[in-house]
C-alpha atoms as a PDB file:
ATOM      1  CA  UNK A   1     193.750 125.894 220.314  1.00  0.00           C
ATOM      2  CA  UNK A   2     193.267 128.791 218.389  1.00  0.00           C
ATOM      3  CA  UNK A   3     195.669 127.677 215.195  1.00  0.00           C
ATOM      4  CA  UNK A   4     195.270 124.289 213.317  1.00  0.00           C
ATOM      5  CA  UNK A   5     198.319 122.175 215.183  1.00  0.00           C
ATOM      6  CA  UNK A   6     198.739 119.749 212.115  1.00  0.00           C
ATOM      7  CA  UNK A   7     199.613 122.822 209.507  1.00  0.00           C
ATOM      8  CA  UNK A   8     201.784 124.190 211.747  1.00  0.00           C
ATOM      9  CA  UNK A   9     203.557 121.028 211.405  1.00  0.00           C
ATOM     10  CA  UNK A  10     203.335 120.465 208.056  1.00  0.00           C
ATOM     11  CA  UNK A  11     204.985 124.271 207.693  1.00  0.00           C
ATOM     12  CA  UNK A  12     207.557 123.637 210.071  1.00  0.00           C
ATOM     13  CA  UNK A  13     208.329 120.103 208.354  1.00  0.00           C
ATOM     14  CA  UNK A  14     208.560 121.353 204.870  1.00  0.00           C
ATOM     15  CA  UNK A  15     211.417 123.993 205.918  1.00  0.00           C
ATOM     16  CA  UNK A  16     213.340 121.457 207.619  1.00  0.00           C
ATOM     17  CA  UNK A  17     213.329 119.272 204.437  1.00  0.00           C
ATOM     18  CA  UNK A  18     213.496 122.146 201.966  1.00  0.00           C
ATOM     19  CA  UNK A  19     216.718 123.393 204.158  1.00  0.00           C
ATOM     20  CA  UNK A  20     218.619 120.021 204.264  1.00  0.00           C
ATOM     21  CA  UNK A  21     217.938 119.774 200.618  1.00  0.00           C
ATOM     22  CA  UNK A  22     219.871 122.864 200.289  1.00  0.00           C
ATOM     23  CA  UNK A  23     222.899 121.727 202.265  1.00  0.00           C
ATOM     24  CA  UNK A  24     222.941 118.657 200.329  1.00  0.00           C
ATOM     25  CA  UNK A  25     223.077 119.954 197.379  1.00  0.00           C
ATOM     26  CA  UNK A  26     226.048 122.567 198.178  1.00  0.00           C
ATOM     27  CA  UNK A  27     227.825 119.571 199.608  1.00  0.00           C
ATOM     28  CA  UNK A  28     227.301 117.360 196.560  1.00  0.00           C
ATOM     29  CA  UNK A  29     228.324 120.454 194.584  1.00  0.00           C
ATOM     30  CA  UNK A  30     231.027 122.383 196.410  1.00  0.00           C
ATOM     31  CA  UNK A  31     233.924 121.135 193.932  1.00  0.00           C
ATOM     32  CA  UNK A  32     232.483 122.203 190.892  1.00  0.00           C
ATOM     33  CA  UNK A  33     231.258 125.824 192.587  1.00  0.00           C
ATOM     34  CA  UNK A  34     234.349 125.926 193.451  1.00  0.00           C
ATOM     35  CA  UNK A  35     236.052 125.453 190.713  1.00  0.00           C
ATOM     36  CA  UNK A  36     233.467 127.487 188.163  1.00  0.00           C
ATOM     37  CA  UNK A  37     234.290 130.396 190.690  1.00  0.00           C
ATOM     38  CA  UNK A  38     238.059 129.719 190.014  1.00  0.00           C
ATOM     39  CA  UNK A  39     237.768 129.836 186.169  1.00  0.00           C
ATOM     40  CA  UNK A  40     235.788 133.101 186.689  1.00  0.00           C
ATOM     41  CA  UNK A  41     238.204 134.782 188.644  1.00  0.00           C
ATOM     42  CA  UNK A  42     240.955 133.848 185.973  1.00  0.00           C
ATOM     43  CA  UNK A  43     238.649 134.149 182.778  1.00  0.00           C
ATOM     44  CA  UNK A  44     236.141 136.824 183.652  1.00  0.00           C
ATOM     45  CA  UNK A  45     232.351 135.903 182.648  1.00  0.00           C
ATOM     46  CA  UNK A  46     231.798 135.272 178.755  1.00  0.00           C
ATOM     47  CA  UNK A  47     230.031 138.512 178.867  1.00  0.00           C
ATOM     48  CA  UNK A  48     232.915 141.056 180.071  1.00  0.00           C
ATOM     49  CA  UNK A  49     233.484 142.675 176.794  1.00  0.00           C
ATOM     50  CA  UNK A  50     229.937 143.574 175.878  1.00  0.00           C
ATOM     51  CA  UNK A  51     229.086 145.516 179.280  1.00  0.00           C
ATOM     52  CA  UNK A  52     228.726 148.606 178.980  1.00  0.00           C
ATOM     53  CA  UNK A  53     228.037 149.924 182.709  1.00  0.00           C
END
């Protein structure tokens, strides 16, 4: 074999874990993303009036 079998595992292990971490963590958090973007979209962002651009 011409690449080291047991990194290549190790790489393709570490995105699987990192990427289900992800999804967990949107699904644990979809309610309150969510609902922050709902207050945005009423409120604007607490830094509206000081834009300039």
């Amino acid at each position: 074999m011409d690449f080291p079998l047991l990194r290549e595992f190790e790489l393709h292990l570490s995105d699987v874990v990192r990427r289900r971490m992800a999804e967990r963590w949107l699904a644990e958090n979809k309610d309150a993303l969510a609902a922050y973007n709902e207050f945005i979209e009423q409120n604007g962002v607490f830094s509206e009036g000081a834009r300039e651009f």
